[in-house]
Protein backbone atom coordinates (compact mmCIF):
# COMPACT_ATOMS: atom_id res chain seq x y z
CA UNK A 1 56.29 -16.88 -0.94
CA UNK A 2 59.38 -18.21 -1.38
CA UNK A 3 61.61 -18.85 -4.79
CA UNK A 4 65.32 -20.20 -3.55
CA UNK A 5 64.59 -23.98 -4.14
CA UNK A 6 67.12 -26.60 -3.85
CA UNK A 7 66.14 -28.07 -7.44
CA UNK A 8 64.53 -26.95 -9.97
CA UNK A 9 60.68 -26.41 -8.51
CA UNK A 10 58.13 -25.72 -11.49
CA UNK A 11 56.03 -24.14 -8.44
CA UNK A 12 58.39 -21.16 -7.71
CA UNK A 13 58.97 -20.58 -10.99
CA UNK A 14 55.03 -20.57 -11.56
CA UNK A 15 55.03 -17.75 -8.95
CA UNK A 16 57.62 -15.72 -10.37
CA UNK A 17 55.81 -16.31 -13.87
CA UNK A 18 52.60 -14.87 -11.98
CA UNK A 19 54.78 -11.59 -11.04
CA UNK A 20 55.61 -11.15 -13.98
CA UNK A 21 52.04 -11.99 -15.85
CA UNK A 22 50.82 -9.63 -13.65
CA UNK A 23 53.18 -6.25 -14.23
CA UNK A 24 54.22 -7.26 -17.91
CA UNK A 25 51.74 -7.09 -20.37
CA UNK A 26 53.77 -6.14 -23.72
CA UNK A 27 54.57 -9.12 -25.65
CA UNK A 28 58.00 -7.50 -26.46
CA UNK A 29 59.21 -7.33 -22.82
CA UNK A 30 57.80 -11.01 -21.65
CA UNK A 31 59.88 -12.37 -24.47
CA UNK A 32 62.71 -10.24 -23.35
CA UNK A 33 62.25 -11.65 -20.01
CA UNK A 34 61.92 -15.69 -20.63
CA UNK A 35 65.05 -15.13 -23.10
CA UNK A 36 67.21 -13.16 -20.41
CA UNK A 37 65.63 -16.36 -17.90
CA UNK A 38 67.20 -18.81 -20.52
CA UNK A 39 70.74 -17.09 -20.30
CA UNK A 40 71.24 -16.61 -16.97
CA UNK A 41 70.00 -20.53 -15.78
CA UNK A 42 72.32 -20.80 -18.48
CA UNK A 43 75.10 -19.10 -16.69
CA UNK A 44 74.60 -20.29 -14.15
CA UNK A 45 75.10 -23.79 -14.70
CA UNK A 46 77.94 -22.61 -16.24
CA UNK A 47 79.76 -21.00 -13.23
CA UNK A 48 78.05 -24.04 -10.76
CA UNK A 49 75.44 -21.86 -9.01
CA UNK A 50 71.67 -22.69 -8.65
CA UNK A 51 70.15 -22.14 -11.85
CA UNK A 52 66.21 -21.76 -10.54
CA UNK A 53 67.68 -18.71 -8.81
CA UNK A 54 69.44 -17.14 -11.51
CA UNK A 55 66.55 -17.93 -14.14
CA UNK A 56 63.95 -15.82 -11.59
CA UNK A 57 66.02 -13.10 -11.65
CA UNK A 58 66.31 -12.93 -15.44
CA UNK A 59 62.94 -13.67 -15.57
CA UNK A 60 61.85 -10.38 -13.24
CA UNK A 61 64.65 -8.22 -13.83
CA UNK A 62 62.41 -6.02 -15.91
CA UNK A 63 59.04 -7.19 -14.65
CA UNK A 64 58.22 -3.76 -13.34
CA UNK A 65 59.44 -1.42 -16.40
CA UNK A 66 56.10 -1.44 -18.53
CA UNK A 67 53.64 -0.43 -16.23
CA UNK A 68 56.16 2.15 -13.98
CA UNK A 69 59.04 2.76 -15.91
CA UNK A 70 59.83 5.72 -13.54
CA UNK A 71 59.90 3.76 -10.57
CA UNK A 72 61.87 0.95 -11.77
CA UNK A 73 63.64 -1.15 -10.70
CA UNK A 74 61.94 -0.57 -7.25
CA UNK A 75 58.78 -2.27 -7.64
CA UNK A 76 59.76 -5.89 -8.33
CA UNK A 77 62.56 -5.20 -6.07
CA UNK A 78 59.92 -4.32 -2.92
CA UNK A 79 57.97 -7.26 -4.33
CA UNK A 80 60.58 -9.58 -3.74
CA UNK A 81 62.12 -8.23 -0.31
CA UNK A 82 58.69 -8.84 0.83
CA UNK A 83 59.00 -12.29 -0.29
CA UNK A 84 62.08 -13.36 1.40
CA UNK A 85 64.44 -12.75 -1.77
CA UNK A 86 66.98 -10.62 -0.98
CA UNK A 87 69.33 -11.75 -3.66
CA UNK A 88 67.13 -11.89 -6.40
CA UNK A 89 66.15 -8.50 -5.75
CA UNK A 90 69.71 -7.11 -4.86
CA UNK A 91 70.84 -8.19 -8.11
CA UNK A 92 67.93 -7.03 -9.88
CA UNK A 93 68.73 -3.84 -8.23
CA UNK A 94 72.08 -3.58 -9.40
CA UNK A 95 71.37 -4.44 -12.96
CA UNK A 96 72.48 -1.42 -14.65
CA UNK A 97 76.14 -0.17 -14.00
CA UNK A 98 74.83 3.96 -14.35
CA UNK A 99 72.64 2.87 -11.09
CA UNK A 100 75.77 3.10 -8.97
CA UNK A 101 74.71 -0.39 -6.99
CA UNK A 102 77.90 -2.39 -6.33
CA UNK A 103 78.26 -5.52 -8.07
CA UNK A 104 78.54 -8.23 -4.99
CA UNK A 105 78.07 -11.59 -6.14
CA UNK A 106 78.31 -13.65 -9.52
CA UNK A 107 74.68 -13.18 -10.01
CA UNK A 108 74.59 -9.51 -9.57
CA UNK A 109 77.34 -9.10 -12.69
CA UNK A 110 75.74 -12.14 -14.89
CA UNK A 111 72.13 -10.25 -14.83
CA UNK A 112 74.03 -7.18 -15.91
CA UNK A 113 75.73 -9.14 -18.35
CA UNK A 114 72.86 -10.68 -19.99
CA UNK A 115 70.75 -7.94 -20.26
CA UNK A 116 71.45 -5.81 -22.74
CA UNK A 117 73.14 -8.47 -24.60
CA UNK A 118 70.49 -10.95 -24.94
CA UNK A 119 67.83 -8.02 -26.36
CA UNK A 120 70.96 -6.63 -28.86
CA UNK A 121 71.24 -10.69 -30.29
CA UNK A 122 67.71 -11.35 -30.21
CA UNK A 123 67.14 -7.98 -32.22
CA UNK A 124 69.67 -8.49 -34.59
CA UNK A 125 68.10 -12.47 -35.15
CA UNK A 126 64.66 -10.86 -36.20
CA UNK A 127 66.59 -9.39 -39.19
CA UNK A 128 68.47 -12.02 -40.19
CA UNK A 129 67.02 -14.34 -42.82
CA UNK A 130 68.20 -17.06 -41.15
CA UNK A 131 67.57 -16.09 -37.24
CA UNK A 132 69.54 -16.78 -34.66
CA UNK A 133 70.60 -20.43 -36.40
CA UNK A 134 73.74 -19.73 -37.72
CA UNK A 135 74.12 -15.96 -36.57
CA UNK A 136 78.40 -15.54 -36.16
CA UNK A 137 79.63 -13.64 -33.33
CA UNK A 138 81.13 -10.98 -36.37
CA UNK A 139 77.56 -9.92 -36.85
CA UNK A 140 76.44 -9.12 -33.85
CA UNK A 141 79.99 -7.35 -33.42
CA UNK A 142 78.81 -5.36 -36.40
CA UNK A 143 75.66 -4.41 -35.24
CA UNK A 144 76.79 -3.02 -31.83
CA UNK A 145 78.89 -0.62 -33.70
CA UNK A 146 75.90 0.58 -35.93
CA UNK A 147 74.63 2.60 -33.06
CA UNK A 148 71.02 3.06 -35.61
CA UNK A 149 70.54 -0.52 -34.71
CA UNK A 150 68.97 -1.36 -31.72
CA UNK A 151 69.50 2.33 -30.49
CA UNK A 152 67.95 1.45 -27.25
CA UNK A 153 70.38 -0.95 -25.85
CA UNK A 154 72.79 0.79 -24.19
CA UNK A 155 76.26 -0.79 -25.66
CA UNK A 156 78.01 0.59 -22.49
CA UNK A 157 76.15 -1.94 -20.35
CA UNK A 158 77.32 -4.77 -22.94
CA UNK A 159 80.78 -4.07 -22.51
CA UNK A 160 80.92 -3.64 -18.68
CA UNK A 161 78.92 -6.39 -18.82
CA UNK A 162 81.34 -8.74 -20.45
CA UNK A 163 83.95 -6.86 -18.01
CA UNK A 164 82.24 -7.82 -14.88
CA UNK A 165 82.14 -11.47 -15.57
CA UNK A 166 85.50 -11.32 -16.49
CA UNK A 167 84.90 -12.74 -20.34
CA UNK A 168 86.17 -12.02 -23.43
CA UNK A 169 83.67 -10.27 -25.54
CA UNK A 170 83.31 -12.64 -28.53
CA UNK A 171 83.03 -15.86 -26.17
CA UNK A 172 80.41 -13.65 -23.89
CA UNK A 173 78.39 -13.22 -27.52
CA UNK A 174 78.83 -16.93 -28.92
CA UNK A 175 77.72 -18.02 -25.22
CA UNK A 176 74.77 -16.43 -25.76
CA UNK A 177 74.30 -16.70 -29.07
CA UNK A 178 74.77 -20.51 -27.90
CA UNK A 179 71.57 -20.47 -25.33
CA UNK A 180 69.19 -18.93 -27.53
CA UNK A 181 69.77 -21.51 -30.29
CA UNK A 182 68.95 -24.21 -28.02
CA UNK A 183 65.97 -22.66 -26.69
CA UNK A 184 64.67 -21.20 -30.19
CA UNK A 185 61.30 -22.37 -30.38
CA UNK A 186 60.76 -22.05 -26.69
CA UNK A 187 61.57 -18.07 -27.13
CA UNK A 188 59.74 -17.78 -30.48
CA UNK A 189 63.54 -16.89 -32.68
CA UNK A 190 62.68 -20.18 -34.42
């Protein structure tokens, strides 16, 4: 089992979607998952890399949390050694900075980047009247320093985030404030 296609291949995706299907149960984390998927084919595109890759690792990042949170990220990652991925799983490996996993490649930094991030902007949609539609980058600037809000995302890991990929915060926030508004109904924010 393979997922490093040349082109976008529905197939590998499929399989990665059947990883996931298959640890993930909680509606909450798959949505997570296809809206951190979004971002980083997103970024990818962005920064001229192979966007099937980049949207599997969003995609699996977490795919192991639910059902072993203690042993995570190391499920999905054996999963996908097994599988030939090495880089997926490296970077999935490496997506949280307290893990102490060097940050090698564009796609190691741009999972930790989108992370956090994505569930902060998707949470602070949900209480918007509006959604994510016209959400300004001001608000979700105001949020992160409400540390009630959201208390779970770790706001360190937005800012080293936004470090690591070299961006300014507020362009790192409207980028992905950008994808998610394009891909609205697809995520359920619409």
């Amino acid at each position: 089992m393979r997922f490093d296609s040349k082109e976008e291949d529905p197939v590998e995706f499929a399989r990665a979607e059947a990883i996931l299907h298959d640890m993930t149960k909680g509606d909450s984390l798959l949505k997570h998952a296809y809206a951190v998927a979004e971002v980083m084919a997103a970024y990818a595109c962005h920064y001229g890399e192979e966007p099937e890759q980049w949207r599997i690792a969003g995609l699996l990042h977490d795919a192991d949390y639910e059902a072993w949170p203690d042993q995570h990220p190391d499920r999905i990652v054996q999963v996908l050694r097994a599988a030939g991925e090495e880089q997926i799983a490296y970077a999935i490996s490496a997506h949280y900075t307290r893990w102490g996993v060097e940050h090698r490649s564009l796609l190691d930094k741009a999972l930790v980047a989108s992370d956090e991030l994505t569930g902060f902007i998707v949470a602070a949609s949900l209480v918007r009247p509006t959604g994510i539609d016209d959400m300004p980058v001001k608000s979700v600037k105001k949020k992160l320093r409400d540390k009630s809000f959201a208390a779970s995302v770790d706001r360190n890991e937005v800012y080293a985030g936004a470090a690591l990929l070299e961006r300014e915060l507020d362009e790192h926030i409207q980028f992905i404030i950008d994808v998610l508004k394009d891909n609205k109904a697809k995520l359920g924010l619409a």
